[in-house]
C-alpha atoms as a PDB file:
ATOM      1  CA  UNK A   1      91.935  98.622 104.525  1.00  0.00           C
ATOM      2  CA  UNK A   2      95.686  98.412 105.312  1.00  0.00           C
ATOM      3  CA  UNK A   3      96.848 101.279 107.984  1.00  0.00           C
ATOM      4  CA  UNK A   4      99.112 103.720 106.527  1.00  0.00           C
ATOM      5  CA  UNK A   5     102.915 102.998 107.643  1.00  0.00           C
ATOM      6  CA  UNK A   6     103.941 105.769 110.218  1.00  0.00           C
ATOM      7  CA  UNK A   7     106.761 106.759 108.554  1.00  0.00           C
ATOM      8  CA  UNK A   8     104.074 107.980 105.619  1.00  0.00           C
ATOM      9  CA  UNK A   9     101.088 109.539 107.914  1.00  0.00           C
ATOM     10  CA  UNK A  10     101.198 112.445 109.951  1.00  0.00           C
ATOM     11  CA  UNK A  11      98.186 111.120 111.707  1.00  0.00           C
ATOM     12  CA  UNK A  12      99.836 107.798 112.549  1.00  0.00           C
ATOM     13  CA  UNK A  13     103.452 109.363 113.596  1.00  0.00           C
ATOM     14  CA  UNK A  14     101.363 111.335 116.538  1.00  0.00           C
ATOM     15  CA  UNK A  15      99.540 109.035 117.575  1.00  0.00           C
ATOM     16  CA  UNK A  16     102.462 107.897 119.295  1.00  0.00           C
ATOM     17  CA  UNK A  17     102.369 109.470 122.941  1.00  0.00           C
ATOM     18  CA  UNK A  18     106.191 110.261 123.149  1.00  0.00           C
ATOM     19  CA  UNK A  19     106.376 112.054 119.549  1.00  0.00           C
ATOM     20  CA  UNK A  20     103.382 114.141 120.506  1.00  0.00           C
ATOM     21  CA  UNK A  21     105.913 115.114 123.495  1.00  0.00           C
ATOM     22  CA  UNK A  22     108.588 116.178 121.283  1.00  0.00           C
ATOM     23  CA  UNK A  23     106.095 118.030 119.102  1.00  0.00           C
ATOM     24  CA  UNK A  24     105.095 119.878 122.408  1.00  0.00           C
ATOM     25  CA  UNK A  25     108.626 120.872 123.494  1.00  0.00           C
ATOM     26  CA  UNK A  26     109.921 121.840 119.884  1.00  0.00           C
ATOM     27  CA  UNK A  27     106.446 124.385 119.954  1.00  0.00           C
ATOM     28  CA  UNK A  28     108.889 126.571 121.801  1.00  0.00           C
ATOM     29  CA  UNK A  29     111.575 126.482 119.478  1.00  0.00           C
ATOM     30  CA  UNK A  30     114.127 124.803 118.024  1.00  0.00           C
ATOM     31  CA  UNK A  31     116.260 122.353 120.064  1.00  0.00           C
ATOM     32  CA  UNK A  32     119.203 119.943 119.734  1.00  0.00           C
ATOM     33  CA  UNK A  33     118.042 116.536 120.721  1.00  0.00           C
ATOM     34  CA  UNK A  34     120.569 116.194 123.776  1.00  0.00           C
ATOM     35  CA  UNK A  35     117.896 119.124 125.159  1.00  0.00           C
ATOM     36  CA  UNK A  36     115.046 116.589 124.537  1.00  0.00           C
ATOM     37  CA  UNK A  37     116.819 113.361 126.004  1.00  0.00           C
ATOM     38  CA  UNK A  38     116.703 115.601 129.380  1.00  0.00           C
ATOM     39  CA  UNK A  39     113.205 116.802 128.922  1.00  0.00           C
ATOM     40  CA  UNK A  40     111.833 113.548 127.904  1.00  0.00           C
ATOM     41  CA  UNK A  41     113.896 111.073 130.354  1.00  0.00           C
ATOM     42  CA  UNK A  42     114.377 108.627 128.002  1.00  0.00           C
ATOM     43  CA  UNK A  43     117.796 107.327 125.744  1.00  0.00           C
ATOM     44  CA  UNK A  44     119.126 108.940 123.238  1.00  0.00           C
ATOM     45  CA  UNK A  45     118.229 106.111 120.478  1.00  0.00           C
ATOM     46  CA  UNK A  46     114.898 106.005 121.748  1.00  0.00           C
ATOM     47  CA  UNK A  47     114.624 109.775 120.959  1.00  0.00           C
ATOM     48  CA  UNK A  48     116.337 110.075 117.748  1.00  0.00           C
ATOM     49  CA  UNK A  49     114.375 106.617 116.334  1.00  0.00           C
ATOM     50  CA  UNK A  50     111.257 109.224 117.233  1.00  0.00           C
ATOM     51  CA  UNK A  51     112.446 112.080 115.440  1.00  0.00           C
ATOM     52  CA  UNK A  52     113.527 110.267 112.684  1.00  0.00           C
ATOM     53  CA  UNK A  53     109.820 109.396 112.077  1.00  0.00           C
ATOM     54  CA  UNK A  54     108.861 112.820 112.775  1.00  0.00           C
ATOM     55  CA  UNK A  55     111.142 113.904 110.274  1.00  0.00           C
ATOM     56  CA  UNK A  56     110.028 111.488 107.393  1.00  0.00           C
ATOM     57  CA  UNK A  57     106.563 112.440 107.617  1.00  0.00           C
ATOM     58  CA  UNK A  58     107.825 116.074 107.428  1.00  0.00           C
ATOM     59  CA  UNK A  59     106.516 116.875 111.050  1.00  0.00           C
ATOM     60  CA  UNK A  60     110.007 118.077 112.055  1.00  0.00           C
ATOM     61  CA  UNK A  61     112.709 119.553 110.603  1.00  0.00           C
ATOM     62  CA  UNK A  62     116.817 119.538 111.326  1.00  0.00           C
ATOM     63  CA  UNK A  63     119.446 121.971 110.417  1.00  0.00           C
ATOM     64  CA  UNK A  64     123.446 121.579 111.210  1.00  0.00           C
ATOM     65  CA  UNK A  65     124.753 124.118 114.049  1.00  0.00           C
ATOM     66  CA  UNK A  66     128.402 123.384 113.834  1.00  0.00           C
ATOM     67  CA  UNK A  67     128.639 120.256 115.597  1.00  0.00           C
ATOM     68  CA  UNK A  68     125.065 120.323 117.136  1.00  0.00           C
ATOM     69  CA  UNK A  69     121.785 119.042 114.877  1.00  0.00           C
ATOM     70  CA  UNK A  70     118.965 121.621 116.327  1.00  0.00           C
ATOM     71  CA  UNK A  71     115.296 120.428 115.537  1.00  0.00           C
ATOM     72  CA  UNK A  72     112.046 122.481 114.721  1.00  0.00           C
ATOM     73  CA  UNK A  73     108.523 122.139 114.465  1.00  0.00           C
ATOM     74  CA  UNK A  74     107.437 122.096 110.698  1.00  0.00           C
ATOM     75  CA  UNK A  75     103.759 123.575 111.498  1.00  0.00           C
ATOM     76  CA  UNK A  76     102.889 122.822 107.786  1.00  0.00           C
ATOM     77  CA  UNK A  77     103.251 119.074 107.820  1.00  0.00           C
ATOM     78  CA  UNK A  78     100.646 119.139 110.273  1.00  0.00           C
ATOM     79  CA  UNK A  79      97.856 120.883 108.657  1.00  0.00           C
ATOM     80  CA  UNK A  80      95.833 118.105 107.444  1.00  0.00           C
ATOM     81  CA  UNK A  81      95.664 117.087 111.350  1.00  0.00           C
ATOM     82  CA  UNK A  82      94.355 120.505 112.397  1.00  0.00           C
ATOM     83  CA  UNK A  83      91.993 120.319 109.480  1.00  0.00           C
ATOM     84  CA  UNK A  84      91.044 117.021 110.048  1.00  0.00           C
ATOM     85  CA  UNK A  85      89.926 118.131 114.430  1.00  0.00           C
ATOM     86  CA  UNK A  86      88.944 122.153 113.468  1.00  0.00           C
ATOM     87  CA  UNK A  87      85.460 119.735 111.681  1.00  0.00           C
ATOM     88  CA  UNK A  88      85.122 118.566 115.062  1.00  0.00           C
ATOM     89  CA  UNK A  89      85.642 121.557 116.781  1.00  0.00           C
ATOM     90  CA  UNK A  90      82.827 123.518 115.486  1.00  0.00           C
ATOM     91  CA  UNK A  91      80.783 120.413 115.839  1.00  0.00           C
ATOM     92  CA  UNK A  92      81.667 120.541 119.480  1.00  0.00           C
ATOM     93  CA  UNK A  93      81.404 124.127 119.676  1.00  0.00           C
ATOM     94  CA  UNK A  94      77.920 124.264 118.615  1.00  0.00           C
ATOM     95  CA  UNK A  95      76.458 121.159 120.639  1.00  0.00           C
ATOM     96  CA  UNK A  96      78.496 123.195 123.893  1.00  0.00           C
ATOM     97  CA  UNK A  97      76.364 126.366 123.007  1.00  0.00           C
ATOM     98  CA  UNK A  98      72.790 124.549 122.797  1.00  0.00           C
ATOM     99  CA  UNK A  99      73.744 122.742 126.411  1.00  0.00           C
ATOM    100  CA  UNK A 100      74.450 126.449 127.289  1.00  0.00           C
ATOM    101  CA  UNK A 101      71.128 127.472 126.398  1.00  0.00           C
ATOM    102  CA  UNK A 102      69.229 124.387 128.419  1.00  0.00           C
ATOM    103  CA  UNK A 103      71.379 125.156 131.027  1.00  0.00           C
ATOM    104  CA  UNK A 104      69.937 128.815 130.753  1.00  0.00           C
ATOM    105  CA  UNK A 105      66.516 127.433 130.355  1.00  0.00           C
ATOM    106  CA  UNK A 106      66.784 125.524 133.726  1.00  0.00           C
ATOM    107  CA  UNK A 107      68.130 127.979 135.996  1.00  0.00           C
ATOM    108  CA  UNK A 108      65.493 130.265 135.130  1.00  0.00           C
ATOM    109  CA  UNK A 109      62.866 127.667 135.660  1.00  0.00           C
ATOM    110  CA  UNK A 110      64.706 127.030 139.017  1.00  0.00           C
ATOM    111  CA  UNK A 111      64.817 130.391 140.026  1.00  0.00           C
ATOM    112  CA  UNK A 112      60.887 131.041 139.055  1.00  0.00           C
ATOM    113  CA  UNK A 113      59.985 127.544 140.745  1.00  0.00           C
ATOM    114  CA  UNK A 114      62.329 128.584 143.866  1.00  0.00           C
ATOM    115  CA  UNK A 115      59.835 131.364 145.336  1.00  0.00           C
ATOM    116  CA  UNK A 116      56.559 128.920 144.911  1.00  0.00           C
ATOM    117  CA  UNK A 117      57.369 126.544 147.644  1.00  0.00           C
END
């Protein structure tokens, strides 16, 4: 099966370590992309070619401030992503609770084995 282009999927357009940046630093707010060139350390193209393919796939979103373009996070564009890892989380929950509960099991039995010796 062909991979979705990353201008269509959500899940394709993050996996991209410097969008995932952006994503992080537009979780505080809104911010013109002059803002992210300094946080990120990269060119301007590079960073506007990013949220460009942020934007297409919905993840971001860009309003007109006067002369400035300022940037948000567009939280419902990413759903299917946080549906998609909340399966594994309670997957990973659960198998973190029964190593809990050996763990338990053990330090008891080291405890009770302790005063034998």
């Amino acid at each position: 099966m062909a991979r979705a282009a990353t201008t269509t999927d959500a899940f394709n357009a993050v996996a991209e370590p410097r969008r995932r940046q952006i994503l992080d630093a537009l979780a505080g707010g809104e911010r013109p992309v002059n803002d992210l060139v300094a946080l990120l350390g990269v060119p301007q193209p590079q960073v506007s070619k990013h949220l460009r393919v942020l934007r297409e796939v919905g993840a971001v979103d860009v309003r007109d401030d006067g002369r400035r373009r300022l940037y948000r996070l567009n939280g419902v564009a990413l759903k299917p992503i946080h549906d998609w890892i909340s399966n594994y989380e309670a997957l990973w929950t659960d198998r973190f609770e029964q190593l809990d509960l050996v763990l338990e099991d053990l330090k008891r039995k080291e405890q009770g084995d302790g005063g034998d010796d």
